[in-house]
Structures are given as structure tokens and as C-alpha cells.
C-alpha atoms as a PDB file:
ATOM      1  CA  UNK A   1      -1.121 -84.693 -90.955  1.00  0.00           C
ATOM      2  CA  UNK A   2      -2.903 -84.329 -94.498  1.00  0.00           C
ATOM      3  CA  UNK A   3      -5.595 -85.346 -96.123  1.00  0.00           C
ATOM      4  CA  UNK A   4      -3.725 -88.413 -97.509  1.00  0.00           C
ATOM      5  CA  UNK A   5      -2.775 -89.607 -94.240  1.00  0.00           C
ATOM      6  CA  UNK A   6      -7.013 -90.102 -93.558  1.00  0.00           C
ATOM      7  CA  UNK A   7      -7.600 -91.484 -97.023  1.00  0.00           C
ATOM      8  CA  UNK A   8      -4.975 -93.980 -96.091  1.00  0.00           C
ATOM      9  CA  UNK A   9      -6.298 -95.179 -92.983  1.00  0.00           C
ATOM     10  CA  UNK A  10      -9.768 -95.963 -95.053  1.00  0.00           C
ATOM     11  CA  UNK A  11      -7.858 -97.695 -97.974  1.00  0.00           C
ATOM     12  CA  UNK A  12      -5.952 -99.850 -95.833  1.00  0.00           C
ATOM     13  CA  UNK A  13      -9.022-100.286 -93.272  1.00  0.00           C
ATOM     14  CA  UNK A  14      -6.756 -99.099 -90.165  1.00  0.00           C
ATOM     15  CA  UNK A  15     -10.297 -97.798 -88.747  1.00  0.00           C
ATOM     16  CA  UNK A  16      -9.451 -98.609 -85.311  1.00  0.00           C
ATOM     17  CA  UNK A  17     -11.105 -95.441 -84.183  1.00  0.00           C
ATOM     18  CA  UNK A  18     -14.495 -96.681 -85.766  1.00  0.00           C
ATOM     19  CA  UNK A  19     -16.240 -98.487 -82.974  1.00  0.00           C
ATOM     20  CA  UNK A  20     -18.905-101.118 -84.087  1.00  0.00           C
ATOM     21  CA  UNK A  21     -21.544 -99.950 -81.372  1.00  0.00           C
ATOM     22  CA  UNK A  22     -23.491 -97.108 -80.766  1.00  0.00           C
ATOM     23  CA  UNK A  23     -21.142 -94.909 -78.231  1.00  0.00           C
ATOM     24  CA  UNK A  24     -23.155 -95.241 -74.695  1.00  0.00           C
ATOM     25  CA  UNK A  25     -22.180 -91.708 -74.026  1.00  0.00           C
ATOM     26  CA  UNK A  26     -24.471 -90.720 -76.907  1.00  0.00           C
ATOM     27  CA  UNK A  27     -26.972 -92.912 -75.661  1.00  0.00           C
ATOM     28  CA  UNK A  28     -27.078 -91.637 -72.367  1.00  0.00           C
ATOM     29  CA  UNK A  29     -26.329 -87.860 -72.912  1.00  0.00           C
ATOM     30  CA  UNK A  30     -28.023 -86.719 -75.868  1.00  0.00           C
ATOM     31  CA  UNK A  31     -31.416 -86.324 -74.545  1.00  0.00           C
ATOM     32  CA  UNK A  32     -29.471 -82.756 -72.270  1.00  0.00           C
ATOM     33  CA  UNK A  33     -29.517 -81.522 -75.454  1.00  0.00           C
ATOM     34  CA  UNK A  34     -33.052 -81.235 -75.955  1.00  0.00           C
ATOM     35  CA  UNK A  35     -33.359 -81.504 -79.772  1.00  0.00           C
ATOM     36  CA  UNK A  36     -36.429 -81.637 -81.148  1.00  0.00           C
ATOM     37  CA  UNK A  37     -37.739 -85.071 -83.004  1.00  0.00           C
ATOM     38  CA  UNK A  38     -36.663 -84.618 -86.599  1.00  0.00           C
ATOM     39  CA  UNK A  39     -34.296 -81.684 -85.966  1.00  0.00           C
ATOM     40  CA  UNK A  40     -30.937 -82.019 -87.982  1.00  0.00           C
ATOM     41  CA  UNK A  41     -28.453 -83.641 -86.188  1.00  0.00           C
ATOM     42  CA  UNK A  42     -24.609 -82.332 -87.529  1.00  0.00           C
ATOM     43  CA  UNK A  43     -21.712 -84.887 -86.952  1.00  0.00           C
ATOM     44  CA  UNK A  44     -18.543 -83.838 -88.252  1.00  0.00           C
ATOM     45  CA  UNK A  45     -15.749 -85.789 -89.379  1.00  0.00           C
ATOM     46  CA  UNK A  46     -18.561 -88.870 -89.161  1.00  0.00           C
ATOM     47  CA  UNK A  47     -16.777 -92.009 -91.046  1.00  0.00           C
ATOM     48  CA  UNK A  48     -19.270 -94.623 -90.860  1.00  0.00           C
ATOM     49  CA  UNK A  49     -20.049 -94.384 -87.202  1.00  0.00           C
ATOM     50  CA  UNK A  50     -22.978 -96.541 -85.960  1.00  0.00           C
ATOM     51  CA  UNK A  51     -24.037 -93.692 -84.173  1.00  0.00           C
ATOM     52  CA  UNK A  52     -25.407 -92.091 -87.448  1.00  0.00           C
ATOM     53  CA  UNK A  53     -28.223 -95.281 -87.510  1.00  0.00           C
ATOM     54  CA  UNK A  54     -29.073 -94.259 -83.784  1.00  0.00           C
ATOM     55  CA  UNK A  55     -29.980 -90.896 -84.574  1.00  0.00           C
ATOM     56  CA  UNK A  56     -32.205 -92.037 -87.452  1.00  0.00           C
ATOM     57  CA  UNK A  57     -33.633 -94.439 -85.468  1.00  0.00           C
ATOM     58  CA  UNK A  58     -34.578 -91.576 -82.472  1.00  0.00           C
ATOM     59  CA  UNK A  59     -36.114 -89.482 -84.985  1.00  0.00           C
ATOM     60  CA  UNK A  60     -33.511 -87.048 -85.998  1.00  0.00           C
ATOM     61  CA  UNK A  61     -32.147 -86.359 -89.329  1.00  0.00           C
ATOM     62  CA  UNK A  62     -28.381 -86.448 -89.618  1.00  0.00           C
ATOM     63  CA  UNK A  63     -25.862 -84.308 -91.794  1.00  0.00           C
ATOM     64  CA  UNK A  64     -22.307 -85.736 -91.637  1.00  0.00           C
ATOM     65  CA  UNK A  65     -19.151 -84.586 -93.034  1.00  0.00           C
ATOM     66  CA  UNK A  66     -16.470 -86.853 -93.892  1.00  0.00           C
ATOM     67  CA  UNK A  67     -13.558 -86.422 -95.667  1.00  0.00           C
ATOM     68  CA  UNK A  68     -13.336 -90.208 -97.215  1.00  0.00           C
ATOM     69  CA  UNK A  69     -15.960 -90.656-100.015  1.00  0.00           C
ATOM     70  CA  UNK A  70     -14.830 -94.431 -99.110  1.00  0.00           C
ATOM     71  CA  UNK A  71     -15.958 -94.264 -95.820  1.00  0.00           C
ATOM     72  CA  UNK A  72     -19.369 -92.683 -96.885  1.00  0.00           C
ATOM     73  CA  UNK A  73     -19.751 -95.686 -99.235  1.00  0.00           C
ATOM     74  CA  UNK A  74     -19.929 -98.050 -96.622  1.00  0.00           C
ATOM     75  CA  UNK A  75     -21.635 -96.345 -94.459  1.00  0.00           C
ATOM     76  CA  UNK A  76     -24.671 -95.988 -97.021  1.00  0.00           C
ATOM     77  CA  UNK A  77     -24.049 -99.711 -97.783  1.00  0.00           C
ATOM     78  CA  UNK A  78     -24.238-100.714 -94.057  1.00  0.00           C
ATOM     79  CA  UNK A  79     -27.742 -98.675 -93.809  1.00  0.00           C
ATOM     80  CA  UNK A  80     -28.984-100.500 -97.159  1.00  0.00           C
ATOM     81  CA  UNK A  81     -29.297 -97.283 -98.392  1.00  0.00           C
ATOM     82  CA  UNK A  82     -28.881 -96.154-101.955  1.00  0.00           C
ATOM     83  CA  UNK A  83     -27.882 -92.261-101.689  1.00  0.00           C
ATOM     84  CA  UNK A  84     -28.326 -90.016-104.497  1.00  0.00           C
ATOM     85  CA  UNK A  85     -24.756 -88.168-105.345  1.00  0.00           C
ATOM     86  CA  UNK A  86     -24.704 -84.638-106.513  1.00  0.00           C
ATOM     87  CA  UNK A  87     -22.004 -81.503-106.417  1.00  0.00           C
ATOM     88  CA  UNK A  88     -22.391 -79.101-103.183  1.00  0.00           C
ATOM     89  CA  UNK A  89     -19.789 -76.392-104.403  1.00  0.00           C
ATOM     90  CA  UNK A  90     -16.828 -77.999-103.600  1.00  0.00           C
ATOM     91  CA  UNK A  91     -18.303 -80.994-101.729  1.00  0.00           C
ATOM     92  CA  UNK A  92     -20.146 -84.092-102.957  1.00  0.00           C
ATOM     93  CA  UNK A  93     -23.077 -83.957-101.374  1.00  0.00           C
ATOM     94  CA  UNK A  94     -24.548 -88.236-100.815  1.00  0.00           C
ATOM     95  CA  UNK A  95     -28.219 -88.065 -99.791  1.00  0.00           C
ATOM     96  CA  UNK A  96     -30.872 -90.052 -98.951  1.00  0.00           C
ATOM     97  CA  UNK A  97     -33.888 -90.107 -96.531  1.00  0.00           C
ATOM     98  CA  UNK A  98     -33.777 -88.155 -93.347  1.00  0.00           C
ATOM     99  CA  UNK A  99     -29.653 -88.507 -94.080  1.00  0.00           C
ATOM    100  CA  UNK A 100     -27.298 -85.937 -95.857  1.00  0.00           C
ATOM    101  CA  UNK A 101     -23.420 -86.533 -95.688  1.00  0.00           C
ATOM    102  CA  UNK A 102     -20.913 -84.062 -96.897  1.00  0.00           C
ATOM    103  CA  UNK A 103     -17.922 -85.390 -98.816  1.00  0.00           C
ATOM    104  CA  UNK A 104     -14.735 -83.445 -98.961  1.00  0.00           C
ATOM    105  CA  UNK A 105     -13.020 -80.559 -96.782  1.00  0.00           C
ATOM    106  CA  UNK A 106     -14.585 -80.038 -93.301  1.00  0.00           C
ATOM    107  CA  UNK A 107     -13.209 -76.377 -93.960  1.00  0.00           C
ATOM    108  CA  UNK A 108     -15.222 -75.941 -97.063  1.00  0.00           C
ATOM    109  CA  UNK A 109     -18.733 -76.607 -95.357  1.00  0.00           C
ATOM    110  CA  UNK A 110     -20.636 -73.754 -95.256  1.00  0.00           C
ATOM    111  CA  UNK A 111     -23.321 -72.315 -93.387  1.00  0.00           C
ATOM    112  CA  UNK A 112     -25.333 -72.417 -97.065  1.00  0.00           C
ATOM    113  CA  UNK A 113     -24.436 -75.777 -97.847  1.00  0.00           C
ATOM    114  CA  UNK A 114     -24.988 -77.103 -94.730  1.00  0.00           C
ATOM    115  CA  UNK A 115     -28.288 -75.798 -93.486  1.00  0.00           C
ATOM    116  CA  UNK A 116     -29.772 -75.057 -90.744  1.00  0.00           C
ATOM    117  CA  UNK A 117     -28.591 -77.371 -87.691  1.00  0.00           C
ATOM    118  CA  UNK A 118     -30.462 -78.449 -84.175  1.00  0.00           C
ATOM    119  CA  UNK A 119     -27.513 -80.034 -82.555  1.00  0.00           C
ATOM    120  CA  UNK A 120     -24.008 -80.967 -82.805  1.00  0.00           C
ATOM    121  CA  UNK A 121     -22.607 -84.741 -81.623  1.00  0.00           C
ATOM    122  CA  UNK A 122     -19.081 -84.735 -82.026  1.00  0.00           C
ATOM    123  CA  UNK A 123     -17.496 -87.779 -80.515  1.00  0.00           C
ATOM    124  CA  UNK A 124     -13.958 -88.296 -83.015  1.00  0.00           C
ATOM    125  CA  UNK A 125     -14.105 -84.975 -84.663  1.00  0.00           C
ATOM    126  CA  UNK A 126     -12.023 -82.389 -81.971  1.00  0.00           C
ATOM    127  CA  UNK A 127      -9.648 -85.188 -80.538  1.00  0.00           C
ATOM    128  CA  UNK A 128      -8.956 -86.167 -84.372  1.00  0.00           C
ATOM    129  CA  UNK A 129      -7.147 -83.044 -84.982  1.00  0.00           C
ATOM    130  CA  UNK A 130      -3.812 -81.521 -84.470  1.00  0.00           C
ATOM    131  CA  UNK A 131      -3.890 -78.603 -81.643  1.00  0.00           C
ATOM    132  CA  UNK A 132      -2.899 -76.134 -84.285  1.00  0.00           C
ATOM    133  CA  UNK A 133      -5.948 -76.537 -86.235  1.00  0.00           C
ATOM    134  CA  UNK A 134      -8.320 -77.830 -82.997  1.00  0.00           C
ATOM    135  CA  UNK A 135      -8.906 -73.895 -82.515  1.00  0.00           C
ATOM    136  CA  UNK A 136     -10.020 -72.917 -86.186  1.00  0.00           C
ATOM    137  CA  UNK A 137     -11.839 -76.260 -86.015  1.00  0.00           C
ATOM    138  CA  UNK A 138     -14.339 -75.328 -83.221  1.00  0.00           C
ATOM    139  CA  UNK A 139     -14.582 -71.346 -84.680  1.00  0.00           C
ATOM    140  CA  UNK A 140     -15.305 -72.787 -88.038  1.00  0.00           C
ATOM    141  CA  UNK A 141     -17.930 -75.111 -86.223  1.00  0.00           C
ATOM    142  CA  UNK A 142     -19.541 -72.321 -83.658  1.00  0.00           C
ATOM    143  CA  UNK A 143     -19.967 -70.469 -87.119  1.00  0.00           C
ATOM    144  CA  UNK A 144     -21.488 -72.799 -89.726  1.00  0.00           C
ATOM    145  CA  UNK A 145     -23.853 -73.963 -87.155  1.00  0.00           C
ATOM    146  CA  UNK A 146     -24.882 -70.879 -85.280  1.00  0.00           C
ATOM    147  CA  UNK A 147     -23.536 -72.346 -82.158  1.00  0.00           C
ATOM    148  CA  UNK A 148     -26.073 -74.624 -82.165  1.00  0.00           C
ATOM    149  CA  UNK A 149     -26.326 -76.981 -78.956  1.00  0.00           C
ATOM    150  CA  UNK A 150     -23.111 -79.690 -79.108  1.00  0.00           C
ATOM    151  CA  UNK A 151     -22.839 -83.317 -77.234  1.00  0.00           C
ATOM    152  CA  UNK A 152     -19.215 -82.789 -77.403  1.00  0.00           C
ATOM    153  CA  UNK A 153     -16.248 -86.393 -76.564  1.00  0.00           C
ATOM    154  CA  UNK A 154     -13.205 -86.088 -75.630  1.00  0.00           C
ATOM    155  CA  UNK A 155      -9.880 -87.637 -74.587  1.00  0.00           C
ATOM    156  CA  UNK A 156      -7.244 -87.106 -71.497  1.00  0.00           C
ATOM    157  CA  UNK A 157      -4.088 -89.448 -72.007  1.00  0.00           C
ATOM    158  CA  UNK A 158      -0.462 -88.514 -71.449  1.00  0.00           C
ATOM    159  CA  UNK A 159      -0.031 -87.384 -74.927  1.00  0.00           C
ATOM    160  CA  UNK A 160       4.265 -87.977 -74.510  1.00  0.00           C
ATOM    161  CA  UNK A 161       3.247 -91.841 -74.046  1.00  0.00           C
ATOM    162  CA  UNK A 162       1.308 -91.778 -77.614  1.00  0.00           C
ATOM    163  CA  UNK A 163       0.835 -90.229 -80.543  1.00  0.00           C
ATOM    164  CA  UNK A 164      -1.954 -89.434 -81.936  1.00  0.00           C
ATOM    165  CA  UNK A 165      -4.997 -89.102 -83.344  1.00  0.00           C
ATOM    166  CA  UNK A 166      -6.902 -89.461 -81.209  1.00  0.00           C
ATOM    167  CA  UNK A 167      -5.481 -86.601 -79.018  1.00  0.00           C
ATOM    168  CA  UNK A 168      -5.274 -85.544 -76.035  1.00  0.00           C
ATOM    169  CA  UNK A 169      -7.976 -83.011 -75.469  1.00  0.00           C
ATOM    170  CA  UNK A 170      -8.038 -81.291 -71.775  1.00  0.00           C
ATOM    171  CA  UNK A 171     -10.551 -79.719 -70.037  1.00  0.00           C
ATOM    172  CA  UNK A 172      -8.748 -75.738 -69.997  1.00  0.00           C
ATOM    173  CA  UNK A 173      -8.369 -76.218 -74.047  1.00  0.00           C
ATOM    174  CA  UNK A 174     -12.588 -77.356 -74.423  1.00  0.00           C
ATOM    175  CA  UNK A 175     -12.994 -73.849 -72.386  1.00  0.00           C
ATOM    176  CA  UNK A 176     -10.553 -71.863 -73.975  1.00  0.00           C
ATOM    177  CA  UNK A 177     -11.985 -72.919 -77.780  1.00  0.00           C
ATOM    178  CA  UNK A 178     -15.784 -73.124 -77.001  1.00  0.00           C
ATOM    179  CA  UNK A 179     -16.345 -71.321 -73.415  1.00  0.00           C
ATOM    180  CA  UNK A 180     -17.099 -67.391 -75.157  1.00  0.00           C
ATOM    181  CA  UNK A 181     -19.914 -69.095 -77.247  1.00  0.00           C
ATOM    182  CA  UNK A 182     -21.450 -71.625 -75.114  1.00  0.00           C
ATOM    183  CA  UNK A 183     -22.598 -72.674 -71.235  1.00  0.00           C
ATOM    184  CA  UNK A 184     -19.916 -76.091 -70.735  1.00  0.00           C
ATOM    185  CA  UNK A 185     -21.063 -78.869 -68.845  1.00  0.00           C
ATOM    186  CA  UNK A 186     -19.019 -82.197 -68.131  1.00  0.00           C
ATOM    187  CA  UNK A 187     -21.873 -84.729 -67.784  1.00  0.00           C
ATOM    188  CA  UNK A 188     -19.754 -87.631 -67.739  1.00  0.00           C
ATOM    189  CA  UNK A 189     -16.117 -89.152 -67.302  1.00  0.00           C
ATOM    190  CA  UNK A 190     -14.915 -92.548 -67.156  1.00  0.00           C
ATOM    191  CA  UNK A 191     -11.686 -94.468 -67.850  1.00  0.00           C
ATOM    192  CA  UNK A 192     -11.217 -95.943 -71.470  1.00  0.00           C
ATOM    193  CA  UNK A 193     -11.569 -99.743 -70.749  1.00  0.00           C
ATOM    194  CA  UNK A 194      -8.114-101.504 -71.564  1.00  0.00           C
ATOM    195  CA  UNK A 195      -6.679 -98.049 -72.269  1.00  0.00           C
ATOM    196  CA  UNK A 196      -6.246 -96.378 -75.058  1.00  0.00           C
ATOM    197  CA  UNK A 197      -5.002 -98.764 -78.561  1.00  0.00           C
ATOM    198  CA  UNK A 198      -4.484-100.823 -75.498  1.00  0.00           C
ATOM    199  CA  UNK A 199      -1.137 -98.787 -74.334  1.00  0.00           C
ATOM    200  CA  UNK A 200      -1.748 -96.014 -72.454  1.00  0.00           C
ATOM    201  CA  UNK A 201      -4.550 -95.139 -69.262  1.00  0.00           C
ATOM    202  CA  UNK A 202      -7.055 -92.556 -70.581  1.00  0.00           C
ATOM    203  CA  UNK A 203     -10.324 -90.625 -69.632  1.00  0.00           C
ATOM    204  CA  UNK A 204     -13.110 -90.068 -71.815  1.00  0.00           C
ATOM    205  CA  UNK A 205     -15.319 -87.202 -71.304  1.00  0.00           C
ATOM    206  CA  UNK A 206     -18.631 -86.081 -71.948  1.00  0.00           C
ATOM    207  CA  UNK A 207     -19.166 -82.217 -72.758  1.00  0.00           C
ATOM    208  CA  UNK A 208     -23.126 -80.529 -73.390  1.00  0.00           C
ATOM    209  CA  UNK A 209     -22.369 -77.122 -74.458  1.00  0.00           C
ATOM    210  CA  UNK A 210     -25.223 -74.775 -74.702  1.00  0.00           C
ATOM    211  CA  UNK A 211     -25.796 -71.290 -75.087  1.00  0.00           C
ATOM    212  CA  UNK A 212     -28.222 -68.887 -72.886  1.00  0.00           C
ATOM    213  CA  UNK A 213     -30.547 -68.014 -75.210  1.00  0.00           C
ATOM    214  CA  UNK A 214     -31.624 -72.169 -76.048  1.00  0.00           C
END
């Protein structure tokens, strides 16, 4: 899986993964994370979630990063929100009040560019990946962020019965990639209405991961 295969998915608007409501496990859940009004909210591998237009409406400012300038498009369109566009190194950086979305490699976000962060909600970001990158995923994350605080969503499925993404993300591999840096809490877990793509029974789960010292 490449970067093609996501820009593909956006071009031919197989954005099944987008949901058109705010996810109710943000809703109820982020509040444990006890970000401050206005703090910097960091979703990665955003799209155009309806989440981001939560956020803004709690209070918080959001930084995304999204590897389809396409899906960034729309989601400034759907805000009615005109972004400014500049260079961020090797990101496009789209900008606007209280909103900042990164354009280009998750991999190439750095602490710099990014800023400084109150809180990470990742809800299609972990489960989106292969496992052989999941790990450098959440070490890439823990660093760029300063392990901030993380409302963290995940899958369970028999992964044999479907492919992926999403994948199937189990509790022992959330420990194993993010249990040295952070206090894990499962807040949350309920089956995936219809199943999931309507196939297969699956779990979602809630995860606040803090550290000691927050």
C-alpha cells in the first residue's frame, strides 16, 4: 500500500471510511483528555472528517495531516473556509483561522513544522496502516508531539475474513506500540453496527493514553 493507492480512493470518491457525523466516541471521550480551550488539537491522517468542525466548534484549534491535497480541498470547502496555501519544507501547509492542515507525507511532519500540540484524536489514522509501519507510525507520533495526551480508535475484526484498511488493531499491539510512553485506558467498546463494510462482526474501541507527568 502506497501513496497512490490513498490518492485513488479520493479521486474516485471510495471514502467509505469518511463518516458524515461527528464520531460519538469523540463526543463522549474527549473531555478525559483534559485539553485546555484553544489548545491545538493534532489529527493525523484527517481527510475531511466532520470531527475537525467539532473541535473548532469546542474551542480547540486543530492541525491535521493528510496526505490528499484533494481531500483538504473539500474539507476547507465544507467549512466555507478559504485557507491560505504556503510551502512547510516538504509539506503544503493550508491555513486558516484556529485551523492548520498539513499536506503531504505523515513521515515528513516535524516537531518544527508542526508545533507545539495539546492533544492527539486519532480515530482512522493507526487502523489505516499496515502492521509493518503501525510501529514507526506511533514512535514517529510519541515524538513529533512530545507524547502529548491521545483519544486514540481502534478496530478488532477477524482480519482473515477482510482485508484492509481499516485494520485490525488489538489491544496487546496498542500496549506494545504506545504502553513505554503513556498510562492506557480503554474507556469504551462497542460492536460496529451492521459490521464492518457490512461483512464482517467488529469492535470499536476507545483508548485515552496519558502520561504521569500531565
Amino acid at each position: 500500500m502506497d501513496a497512490g493507492f490513498w490518492h485513488q480512493k479520493w479521486e474516485k470518491g471510495e471514502i467509505a471510511f469518511h463518516e458524515s457525523e461527528t464520531n460519538p466516541l469523540l463526543i463522549h471521550h474527549f473531555k478525559k483528555l483534559n485539553a485546555a480551550t484553544g489548545s491545538r488539537v493534532f489529527l493525523p491522517l484527517c481527510g475531511k472528517t466532520r470531527d475537525i468542525a467539532w473541535l473548532l466548534a469546542g474551542g480547540h484549534r486543530v492541525v491535521g495531516a493528510e496526505l490528499s491535497a484533494l481531500a483538504i480541498e473539500q474539507l476547507f470547502s465544507e467549512l466555507g473556509v478559504v485557507p491560505e496555501i504556503a510551502a512547510a519544507g516538504k509539506l503544503v501547509r493550508y491555513s486558516a483561522s484556529g485551523i492548520d492542515i498539513l499536506v503531504g507525507d505523515l513521515f515528513d511532519v516535524s516537531a518544527e513544522v508542526l508545533g507545539p500540540i495539546g492533544a492527539i484524536y486519532d480515530r482512522a489514522a493507526l487502523v489505516a496502516l499496515p502492521a509493518g509501519v503501525r510501529e514507526q507510525y506511533a514512535s514517529h507520533l510519541i515524538d513529533i508531539t512530545s507524547a502529548a495526551p491521545q483519544l486514540l480508535v481502534t478496530l478488532e475484526y477477524d482480519q482473515q475474513r477482510l482485508e484492509g484498511p481499516p485494520f485490525s488493531v488489538e489491544d496487546f499491539e496498542v500496549r506494545k506500540h504506545y504502553g513505554t510512553a503513556y498510562q492506557l485506558r480503554r474507556v469504551e467498546s462497542k460492536t460496529v453496527a451492521g459490521g464492518l463494510k457490512g461483512k464482517v462482526s467488529a469492535t470499536e474501541t476507545a483508548w485515552v493514553l496519558q502520561t504521569t507527568d500531565r
